[in-house]
PDB file of N, CA and C in Angstrom:
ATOM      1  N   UNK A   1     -12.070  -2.682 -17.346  1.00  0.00           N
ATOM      2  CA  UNK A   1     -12.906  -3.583 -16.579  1.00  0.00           C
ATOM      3  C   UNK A   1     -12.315  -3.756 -15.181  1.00  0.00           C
ATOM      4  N   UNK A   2     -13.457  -3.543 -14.229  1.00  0.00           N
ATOM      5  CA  UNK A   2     -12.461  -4.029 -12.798  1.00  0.00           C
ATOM      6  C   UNK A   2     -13.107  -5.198 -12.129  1.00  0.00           C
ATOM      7  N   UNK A   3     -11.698  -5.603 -11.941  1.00  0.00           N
ATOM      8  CA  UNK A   3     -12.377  -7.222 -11.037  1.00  0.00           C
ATOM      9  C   UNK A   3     -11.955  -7.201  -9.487  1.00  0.00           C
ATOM     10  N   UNK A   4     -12.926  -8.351  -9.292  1.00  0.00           N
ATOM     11  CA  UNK A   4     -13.016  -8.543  -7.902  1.00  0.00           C
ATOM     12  C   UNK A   4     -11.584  -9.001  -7.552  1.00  0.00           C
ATOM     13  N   UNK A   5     -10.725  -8.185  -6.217  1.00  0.00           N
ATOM     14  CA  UNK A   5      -9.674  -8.652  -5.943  1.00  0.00           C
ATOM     15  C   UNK A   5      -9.658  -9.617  -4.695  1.00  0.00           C
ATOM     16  N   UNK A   6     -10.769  -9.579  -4.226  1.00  0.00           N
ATOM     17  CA  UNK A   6     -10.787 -10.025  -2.668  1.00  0.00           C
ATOM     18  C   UNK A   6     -10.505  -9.256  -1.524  1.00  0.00           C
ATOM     19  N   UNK A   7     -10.857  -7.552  -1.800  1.00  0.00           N
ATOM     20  CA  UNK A   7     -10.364  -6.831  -0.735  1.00  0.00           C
ATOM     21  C   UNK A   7     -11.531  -6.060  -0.892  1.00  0.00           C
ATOM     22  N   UNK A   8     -11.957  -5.546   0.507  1.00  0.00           N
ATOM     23  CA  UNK A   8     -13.315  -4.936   0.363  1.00  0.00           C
ATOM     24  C   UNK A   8     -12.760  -3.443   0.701  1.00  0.00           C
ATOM     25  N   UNK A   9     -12.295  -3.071  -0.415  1.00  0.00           N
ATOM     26  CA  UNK A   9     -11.596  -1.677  -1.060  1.00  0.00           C
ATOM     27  C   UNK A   9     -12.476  -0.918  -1.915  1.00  0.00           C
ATOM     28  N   UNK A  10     -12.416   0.542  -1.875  1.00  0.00           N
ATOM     29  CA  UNK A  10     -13.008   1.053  -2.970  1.00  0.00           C
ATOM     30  C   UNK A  10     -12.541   1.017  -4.340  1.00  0.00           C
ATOM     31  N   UNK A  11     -12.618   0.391  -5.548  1.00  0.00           N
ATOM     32  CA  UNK A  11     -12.301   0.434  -6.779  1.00  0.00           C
ATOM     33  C   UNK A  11     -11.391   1.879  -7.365  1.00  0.00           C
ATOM     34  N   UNK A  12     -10.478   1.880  -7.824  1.00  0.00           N
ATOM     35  CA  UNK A  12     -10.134   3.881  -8.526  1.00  0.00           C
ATOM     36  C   UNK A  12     -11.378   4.309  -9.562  1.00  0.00           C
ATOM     37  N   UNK A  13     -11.313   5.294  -9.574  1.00  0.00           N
ATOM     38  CA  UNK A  13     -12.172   6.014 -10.805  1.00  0.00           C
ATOM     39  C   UNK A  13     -11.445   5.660 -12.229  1.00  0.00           C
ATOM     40  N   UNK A  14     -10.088   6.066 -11.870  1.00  0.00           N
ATOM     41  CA  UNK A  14      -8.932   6.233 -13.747  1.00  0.00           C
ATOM     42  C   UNK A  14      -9.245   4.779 -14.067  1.00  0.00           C
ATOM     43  N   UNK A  15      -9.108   4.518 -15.060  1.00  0.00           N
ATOM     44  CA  UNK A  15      -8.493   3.231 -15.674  1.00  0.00           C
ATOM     45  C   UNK A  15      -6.786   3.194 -16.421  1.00  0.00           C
ATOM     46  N   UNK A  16      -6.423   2.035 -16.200  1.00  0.00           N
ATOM     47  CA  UNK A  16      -4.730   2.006 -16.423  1.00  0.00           C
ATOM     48  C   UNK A  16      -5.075   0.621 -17.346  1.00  0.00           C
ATOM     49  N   UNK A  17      -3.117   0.920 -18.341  1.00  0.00           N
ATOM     50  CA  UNK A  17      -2.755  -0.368 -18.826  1.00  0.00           C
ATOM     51  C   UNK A  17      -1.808  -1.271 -17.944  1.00  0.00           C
ATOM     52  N   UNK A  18      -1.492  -0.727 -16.977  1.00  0.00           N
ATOM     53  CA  UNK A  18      -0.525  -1.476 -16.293  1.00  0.00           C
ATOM     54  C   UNK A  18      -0.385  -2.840 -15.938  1.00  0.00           C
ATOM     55  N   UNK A  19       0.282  -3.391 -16.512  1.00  0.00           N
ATOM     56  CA  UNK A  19       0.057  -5.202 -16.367  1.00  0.00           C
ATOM     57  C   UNK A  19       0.180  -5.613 -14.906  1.00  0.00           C
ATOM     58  N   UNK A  20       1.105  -4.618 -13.954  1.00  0.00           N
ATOM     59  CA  UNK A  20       1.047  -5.019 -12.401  1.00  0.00           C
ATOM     60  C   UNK A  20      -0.294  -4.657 -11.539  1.00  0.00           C
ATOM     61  N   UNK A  21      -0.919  -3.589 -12.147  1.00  0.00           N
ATOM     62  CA  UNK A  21      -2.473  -3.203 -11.279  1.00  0.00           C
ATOM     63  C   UNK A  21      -2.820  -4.331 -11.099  1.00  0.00           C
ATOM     64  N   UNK A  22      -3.639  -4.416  -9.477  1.00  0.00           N
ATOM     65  CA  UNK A  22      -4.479  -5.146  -8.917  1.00  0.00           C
ATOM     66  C   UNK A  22      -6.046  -5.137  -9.644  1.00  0.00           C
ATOM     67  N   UNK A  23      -6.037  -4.249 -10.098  1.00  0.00           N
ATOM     68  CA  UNK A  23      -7.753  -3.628 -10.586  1.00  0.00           C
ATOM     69  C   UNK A  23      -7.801  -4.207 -12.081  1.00  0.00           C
ATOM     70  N   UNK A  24      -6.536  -3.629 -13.054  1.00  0.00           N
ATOM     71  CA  UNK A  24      -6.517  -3.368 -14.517  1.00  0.00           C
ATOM     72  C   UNK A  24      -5.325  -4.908 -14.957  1.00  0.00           C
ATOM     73  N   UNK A  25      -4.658  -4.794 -14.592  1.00  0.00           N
ATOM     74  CA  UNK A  25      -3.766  -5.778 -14.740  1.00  0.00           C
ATOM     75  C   UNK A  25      -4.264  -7.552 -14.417  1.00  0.00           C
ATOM     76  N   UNK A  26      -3.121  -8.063 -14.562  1.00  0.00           N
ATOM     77  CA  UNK A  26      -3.298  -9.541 -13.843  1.00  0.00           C
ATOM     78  C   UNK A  26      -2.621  -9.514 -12.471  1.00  0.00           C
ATOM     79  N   UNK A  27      -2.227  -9.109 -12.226  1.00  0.00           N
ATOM     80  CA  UNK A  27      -1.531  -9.300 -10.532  1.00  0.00           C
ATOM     81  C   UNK A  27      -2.463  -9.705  -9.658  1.00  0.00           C
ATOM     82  N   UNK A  28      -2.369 -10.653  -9.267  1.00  0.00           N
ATOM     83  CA  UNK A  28      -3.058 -11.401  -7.916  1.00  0.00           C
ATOM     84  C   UNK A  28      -2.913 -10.795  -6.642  1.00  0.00           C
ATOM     85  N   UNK A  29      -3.291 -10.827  -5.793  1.00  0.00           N
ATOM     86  CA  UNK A  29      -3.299 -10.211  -4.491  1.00  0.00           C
ATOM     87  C   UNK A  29      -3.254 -11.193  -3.604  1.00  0.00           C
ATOM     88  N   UNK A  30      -2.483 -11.723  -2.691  1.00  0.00           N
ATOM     89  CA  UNK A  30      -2.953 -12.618  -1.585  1.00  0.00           C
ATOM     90  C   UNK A  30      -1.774 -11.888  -0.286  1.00  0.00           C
ATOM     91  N   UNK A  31      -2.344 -12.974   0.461  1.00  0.00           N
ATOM     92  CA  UNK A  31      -1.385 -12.414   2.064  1.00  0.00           C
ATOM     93  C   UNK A  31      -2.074 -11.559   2.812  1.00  0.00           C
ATOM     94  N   UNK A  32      -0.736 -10.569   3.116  1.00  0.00           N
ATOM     95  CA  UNK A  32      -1.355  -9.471   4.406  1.00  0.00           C
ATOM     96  C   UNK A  32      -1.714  -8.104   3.403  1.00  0.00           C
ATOM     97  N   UNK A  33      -1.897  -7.878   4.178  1.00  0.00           N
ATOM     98  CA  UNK A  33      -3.020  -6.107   3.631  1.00  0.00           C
ATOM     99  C   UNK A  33      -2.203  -4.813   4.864  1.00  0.00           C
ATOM    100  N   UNK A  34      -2.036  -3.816   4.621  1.00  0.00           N
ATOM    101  CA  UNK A  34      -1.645  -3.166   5.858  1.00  0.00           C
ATOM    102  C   UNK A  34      -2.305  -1.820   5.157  1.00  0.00           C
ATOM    103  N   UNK A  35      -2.372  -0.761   6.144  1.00  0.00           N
ATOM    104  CA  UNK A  35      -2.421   0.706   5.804  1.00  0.00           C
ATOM    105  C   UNK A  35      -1.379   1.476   6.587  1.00  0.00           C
ATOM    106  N   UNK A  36      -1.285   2.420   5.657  1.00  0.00           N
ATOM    107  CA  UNK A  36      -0.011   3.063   5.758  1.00  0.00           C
ATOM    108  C   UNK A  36      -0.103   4.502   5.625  1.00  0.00           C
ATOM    109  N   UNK A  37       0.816   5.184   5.692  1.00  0.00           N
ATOM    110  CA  UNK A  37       1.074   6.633   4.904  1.00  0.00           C
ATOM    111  C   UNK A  37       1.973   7.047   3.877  1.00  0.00           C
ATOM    112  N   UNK A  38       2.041   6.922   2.447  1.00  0.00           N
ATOM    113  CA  UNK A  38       3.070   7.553   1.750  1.00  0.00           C
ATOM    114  C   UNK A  38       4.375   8.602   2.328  1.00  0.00           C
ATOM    115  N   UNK A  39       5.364   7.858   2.341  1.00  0.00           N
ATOM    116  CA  UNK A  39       6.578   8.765   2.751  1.00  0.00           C
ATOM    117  C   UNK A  39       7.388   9.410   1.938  1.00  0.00           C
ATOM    118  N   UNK A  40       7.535   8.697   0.819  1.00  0.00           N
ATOM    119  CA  UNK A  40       8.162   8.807  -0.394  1.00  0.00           C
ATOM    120  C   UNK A  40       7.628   8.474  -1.893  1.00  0.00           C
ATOM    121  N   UNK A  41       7.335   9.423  -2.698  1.00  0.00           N
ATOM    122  CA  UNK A  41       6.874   8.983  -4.261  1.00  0.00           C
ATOM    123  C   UNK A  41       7.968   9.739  -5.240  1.00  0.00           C
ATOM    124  N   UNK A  42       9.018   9.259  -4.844  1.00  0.00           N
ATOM    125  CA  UNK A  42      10.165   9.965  -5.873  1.00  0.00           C
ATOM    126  C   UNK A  42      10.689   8.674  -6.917  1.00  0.00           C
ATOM    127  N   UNK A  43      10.438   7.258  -6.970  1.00  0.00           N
ATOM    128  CA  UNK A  43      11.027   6.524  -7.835  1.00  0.00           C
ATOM    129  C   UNK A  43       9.296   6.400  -9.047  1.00  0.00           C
ATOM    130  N   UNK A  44      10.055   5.759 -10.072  1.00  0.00           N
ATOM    131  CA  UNK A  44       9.273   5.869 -10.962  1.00  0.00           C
ATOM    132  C   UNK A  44       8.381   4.821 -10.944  1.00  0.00           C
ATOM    133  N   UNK A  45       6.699   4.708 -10.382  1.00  0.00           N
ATOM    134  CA  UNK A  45       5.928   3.729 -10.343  1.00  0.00           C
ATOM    135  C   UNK A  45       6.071   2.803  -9.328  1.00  0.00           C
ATOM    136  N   UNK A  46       7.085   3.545  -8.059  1.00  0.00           N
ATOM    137  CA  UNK A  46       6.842   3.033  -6.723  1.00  0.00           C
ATOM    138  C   UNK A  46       6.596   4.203  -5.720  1.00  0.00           C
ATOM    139  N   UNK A  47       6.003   3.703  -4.590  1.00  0.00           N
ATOM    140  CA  UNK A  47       6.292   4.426  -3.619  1.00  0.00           C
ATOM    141  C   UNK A  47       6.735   3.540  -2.044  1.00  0.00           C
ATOM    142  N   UNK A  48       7.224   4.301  -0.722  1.00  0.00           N
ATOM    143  CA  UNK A  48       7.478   3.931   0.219  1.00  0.00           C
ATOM    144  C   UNK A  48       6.477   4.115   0.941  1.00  0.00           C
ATOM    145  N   UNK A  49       6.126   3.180   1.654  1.00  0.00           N
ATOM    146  CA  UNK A  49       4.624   3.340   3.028  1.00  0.00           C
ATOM    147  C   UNK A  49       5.159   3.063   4.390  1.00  0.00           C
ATOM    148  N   UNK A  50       4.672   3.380   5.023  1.00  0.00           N
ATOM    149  CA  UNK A  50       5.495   3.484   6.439  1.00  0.00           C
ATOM    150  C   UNK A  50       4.058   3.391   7.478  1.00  0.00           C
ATOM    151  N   UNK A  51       4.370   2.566   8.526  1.00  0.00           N
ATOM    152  CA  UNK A  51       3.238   2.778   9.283  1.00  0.00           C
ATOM    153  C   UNK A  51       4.121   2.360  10.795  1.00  0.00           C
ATOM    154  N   UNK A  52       3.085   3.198  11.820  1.00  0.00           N
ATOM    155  CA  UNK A  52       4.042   3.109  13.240  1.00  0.00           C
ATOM    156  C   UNK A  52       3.150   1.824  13.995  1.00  0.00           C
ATOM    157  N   UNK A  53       4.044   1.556  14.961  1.00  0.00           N
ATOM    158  CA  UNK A  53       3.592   0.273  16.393  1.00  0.00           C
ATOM    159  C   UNK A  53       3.913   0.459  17.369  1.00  0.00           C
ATOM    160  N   UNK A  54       3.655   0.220  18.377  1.00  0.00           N
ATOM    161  CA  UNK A  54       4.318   0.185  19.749  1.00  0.00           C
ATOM    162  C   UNK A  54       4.392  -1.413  19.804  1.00  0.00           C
ATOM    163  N   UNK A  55       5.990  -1.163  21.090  1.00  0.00           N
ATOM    164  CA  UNK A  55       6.280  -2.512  20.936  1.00  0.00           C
ATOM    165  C   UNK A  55       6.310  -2.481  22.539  1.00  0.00           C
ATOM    166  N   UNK A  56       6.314  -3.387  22.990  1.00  0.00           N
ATOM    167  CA  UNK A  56       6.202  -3.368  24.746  1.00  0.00           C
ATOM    168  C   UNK A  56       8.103  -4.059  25.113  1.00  0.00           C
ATOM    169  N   UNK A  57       8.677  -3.129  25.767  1.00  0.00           N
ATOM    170  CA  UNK A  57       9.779  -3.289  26.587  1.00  0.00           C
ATOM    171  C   UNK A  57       9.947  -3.810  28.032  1.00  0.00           C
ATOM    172  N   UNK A  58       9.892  -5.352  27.771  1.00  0.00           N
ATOM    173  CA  UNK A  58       9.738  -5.820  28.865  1.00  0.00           C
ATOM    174  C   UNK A  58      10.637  -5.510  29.800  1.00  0.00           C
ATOM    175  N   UNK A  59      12.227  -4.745  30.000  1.00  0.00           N
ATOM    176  CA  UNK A  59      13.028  -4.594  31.330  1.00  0.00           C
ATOM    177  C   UNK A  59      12.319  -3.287  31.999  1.00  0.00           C
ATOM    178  N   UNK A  60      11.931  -2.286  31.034  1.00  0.00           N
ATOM    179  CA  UNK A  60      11.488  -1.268  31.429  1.00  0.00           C
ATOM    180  C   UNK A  60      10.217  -1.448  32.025  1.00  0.00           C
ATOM    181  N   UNK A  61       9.027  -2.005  30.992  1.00  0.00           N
ATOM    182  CA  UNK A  61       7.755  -2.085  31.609  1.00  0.00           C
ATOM    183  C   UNK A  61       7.135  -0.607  30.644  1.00  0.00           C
ATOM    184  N   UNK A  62       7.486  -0.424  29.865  1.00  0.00           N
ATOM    185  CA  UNK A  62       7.320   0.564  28.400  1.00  0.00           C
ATOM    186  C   UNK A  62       6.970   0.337  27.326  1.00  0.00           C
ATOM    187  N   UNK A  63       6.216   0.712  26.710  1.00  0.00           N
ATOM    188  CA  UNK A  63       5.828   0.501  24.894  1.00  0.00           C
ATOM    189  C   UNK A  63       7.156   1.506  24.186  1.00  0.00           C
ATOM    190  N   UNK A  64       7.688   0.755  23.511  1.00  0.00           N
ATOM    191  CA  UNK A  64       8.776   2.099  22.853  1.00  0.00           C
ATOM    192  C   UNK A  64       7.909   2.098  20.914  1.00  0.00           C
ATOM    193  N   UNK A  65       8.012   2.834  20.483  1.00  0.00           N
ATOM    194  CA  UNK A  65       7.793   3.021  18.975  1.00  0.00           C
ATOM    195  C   UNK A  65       8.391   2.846  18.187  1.00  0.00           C
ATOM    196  N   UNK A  66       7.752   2.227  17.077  1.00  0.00           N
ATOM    197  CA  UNK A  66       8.608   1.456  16.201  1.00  0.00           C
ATOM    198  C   UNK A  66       7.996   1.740  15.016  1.00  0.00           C
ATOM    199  N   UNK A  67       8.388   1.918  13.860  1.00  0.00           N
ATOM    200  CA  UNK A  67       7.605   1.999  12.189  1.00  0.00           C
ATOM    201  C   UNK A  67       8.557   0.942  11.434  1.00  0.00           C
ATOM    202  N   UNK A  68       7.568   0.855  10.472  1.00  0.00           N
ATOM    203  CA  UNK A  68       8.272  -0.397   9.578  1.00  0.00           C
ATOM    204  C   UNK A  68       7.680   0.507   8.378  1.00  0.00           C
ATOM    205  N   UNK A  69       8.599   0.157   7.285  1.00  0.00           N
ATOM    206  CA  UNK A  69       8.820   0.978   5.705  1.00  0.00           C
ATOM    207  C   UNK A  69       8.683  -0.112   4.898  1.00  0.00           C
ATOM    208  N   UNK A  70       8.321  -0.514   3.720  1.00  0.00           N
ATOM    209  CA  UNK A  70       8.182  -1.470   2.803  1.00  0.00           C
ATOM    210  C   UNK A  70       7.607  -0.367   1.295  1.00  0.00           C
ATOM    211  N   UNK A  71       8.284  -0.739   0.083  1.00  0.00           N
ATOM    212  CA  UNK A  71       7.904  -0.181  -1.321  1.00  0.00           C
ATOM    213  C   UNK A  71       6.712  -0.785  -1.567  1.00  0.00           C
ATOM    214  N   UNK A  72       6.219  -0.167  -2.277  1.00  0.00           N
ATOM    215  CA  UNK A  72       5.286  -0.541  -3.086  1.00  0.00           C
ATOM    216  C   UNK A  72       4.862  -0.267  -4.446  1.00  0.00           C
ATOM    217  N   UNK A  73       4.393  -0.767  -5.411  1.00  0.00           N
ATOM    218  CA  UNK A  73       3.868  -0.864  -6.868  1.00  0.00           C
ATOM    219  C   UNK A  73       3.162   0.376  -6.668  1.00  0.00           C
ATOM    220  N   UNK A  74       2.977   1.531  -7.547  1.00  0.00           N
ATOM    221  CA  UNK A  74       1.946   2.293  -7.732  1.00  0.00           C
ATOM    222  C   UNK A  74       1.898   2.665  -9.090  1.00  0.00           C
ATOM    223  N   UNK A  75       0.421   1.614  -9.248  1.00  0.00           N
ATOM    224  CA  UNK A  75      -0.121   2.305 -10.658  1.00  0.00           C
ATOM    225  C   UNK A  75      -0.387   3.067 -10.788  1.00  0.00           C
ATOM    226  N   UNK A  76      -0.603   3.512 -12.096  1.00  0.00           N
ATOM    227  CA  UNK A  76      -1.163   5.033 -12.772  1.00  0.00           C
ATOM    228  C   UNK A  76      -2.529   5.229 -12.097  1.00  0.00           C
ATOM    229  N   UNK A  77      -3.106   4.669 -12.107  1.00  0.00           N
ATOM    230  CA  UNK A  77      -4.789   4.847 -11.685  1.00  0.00           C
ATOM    231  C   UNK A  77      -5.286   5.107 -10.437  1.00  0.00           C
ATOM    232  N   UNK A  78      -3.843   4.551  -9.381  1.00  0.00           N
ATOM    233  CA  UNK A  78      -3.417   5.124  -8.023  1.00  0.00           C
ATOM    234  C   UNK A  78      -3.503   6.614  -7.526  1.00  0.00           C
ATOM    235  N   UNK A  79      -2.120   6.628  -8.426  1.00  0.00           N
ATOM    236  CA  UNK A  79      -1.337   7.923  -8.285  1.00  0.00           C
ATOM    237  C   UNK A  79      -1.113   9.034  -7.196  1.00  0.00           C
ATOM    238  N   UNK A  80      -1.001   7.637  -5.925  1.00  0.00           N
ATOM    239  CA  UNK A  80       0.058   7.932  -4.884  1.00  0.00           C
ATOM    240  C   UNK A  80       0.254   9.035  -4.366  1.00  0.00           C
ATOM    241  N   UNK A  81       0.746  10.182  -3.738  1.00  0.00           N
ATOM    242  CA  UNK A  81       1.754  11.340  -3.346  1.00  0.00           C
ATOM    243  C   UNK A  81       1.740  11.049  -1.883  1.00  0.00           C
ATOM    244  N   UNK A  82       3.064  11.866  -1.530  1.00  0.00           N
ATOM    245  CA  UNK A  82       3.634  11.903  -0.496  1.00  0.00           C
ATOM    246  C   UNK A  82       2.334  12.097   0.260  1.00  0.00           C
ATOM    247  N   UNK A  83       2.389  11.727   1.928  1.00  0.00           N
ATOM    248  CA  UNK A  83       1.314  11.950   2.567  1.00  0.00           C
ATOM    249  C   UNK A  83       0.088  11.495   2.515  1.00  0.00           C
ATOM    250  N   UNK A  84      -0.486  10.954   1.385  1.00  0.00           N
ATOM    251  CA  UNK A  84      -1.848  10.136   1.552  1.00  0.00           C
ATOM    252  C   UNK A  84      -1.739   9.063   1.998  1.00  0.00           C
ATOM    253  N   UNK A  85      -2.818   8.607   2.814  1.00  0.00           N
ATOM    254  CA  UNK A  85      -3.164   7.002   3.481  1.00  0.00           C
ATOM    255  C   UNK A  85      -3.172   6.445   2.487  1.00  0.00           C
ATOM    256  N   UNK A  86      -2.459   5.305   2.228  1.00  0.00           N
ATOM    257  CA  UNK A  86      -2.729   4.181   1.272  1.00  0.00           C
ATOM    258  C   UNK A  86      -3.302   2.683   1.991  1.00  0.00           C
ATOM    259  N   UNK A  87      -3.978   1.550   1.135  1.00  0.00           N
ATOM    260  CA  UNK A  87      -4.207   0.536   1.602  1.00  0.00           C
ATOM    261  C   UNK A  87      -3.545  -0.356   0.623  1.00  0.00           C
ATOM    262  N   UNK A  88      -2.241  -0.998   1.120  1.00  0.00           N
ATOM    263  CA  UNK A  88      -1.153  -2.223   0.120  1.00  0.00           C
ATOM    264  C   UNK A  88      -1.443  -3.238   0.396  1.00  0.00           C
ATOM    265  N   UNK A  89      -1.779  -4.340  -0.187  1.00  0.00           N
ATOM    266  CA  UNK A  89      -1.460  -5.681  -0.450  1.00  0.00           C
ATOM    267  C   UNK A  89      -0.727  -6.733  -0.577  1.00  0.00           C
ATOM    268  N   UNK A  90      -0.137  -7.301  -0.482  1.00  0.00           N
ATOM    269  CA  UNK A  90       0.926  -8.442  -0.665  1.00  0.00           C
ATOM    270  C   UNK A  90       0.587  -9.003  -1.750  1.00  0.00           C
ATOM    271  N   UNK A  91       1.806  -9.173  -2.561  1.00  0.00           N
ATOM    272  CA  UNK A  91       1.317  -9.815  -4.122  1.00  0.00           C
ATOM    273  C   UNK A  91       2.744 -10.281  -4.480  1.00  0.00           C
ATOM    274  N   UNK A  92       2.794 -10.987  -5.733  1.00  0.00           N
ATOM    275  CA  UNK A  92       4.330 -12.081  -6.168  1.00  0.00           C
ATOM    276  C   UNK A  92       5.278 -10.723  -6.258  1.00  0.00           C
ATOM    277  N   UNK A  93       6.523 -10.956  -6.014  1.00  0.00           N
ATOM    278  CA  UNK A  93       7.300 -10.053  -5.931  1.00  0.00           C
ATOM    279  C   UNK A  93       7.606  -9.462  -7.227  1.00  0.00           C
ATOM    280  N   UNK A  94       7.789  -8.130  -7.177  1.00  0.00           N
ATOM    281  CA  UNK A  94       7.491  -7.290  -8.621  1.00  0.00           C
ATOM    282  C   UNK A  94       9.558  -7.173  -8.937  1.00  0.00           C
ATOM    283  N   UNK A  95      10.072  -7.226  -7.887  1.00  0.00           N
ATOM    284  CA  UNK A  95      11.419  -6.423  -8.114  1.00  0.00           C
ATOM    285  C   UNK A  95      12.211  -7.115  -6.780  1.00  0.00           C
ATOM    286  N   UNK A  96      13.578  -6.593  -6.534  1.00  0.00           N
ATOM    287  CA  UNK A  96      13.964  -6.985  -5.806  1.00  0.00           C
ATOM    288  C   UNK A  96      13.682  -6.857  -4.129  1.00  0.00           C
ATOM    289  N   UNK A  97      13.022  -5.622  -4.147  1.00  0.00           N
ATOM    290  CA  UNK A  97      12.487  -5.117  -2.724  1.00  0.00           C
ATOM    291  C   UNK A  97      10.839  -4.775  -2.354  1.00  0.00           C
ATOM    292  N   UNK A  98      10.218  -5.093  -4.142  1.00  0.00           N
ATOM    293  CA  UNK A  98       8.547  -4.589  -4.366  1.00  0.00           C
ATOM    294  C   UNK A  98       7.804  -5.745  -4.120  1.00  0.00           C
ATOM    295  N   UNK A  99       7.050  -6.168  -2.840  1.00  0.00           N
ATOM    296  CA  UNK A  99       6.372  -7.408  -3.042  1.00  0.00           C
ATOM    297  C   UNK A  99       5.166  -6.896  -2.403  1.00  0.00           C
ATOM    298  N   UNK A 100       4.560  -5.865  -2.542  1.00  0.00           N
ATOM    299  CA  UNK A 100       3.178  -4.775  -1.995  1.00  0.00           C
ATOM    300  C   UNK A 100       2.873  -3.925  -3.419  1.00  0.00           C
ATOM    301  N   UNK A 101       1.595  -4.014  -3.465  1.00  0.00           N
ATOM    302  CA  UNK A 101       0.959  -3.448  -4.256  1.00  0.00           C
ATOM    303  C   UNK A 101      -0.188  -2.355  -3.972  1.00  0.00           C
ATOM    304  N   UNK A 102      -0.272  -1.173  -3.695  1.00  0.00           N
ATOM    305  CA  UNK A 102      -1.436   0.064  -3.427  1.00  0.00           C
ATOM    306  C   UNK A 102      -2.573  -0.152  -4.419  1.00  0.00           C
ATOM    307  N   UNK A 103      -3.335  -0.676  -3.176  1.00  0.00           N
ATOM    308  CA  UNK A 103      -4.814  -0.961  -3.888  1.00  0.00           C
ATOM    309  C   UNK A 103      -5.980   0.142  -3.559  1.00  0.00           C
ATOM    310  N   UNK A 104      -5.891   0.974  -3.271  1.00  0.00           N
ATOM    311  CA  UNK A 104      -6.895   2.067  -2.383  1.00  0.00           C
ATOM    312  C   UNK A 104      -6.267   3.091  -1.750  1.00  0.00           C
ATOM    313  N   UNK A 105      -6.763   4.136  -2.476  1.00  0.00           N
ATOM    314  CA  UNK A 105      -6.454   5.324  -1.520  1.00  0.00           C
ATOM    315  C   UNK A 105      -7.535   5.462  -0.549  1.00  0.00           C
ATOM    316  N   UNK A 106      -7.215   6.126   0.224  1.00  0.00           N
ATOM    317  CA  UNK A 106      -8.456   6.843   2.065  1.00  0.00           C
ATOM    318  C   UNK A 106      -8.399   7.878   1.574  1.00  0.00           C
ATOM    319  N   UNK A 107      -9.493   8.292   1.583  1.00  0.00           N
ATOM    320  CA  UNK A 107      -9.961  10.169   1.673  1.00  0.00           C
ATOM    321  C   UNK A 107      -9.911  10.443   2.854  1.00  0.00           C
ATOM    322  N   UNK A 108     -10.216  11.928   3.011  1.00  0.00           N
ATOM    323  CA  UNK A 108     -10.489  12.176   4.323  1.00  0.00           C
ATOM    324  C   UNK A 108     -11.210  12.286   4.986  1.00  0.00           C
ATOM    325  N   UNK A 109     -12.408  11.869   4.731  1.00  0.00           N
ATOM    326  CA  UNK A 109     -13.549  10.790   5.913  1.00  0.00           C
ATOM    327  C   UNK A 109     -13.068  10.110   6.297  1.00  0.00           C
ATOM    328  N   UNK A 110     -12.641   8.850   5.750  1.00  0.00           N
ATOM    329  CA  UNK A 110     -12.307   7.350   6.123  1.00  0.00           C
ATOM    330  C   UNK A 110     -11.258   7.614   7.134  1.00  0.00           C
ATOM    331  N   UNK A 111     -10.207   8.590   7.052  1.00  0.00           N
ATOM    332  CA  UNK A 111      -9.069   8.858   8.244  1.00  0.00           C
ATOM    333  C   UNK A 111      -9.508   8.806   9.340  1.00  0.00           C
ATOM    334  N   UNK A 112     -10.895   9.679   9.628  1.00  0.00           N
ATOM    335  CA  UNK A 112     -11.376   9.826  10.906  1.00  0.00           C
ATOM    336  C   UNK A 112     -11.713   8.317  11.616  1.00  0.00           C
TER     337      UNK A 112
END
């Protein structure tokens, strides 16, 4: 069964038992939302998302670049890999460093 999370996301196709899914599980979703790119899917049922910024250098009068990295939960019904756009969530902290949850993958329409 999938429920409404409060994110106007596309639902997955799979279905999971995972008690942390946003979709299948109980995990709540609140906070910030970001999109990202998978950098890393080598731990078991997480991955790393990474997304870039410019930051403005006020002595210079420059934007310099900056990315920020944060883990995330990835359920089975996900199923993540290196390189796909993901869309994470903020949710109660799963672990010591997991407090994002991958609610939506982007195809490659939506990239454009």
């Amino acid at each position: 069964m999938k429920k409404n999370i409060g994110i106007s996301v596309n639902p997955p196709e799979k279905e999971c038992n995972d008690p942390n899914c946003a979709w299948h599980g109980k995990l709540p979703v609140r906070g910030r939302v970001f999109t990202g790119t998978v950098r890393s899917a080598k731990s078991h049922n997480t991955v790393a998302v990474d997304w870039d910024y410019h930051k403005l250098s006020q002595k210079y009068e420059r934007y310099e670049r900056r990315k920020t990295r944060v883990t995330a939960h990835n359920p089975p019904c996900m199923h993540a890999r290196e390189g796909d756009m993901v869309v994470i969530a903020e949710c109660r902290p799963l672990s010591k460093t997991k407090h994002f949850v991958v609610v939506s993958k982007i195809s490659g329409e939506e990239k454009k």
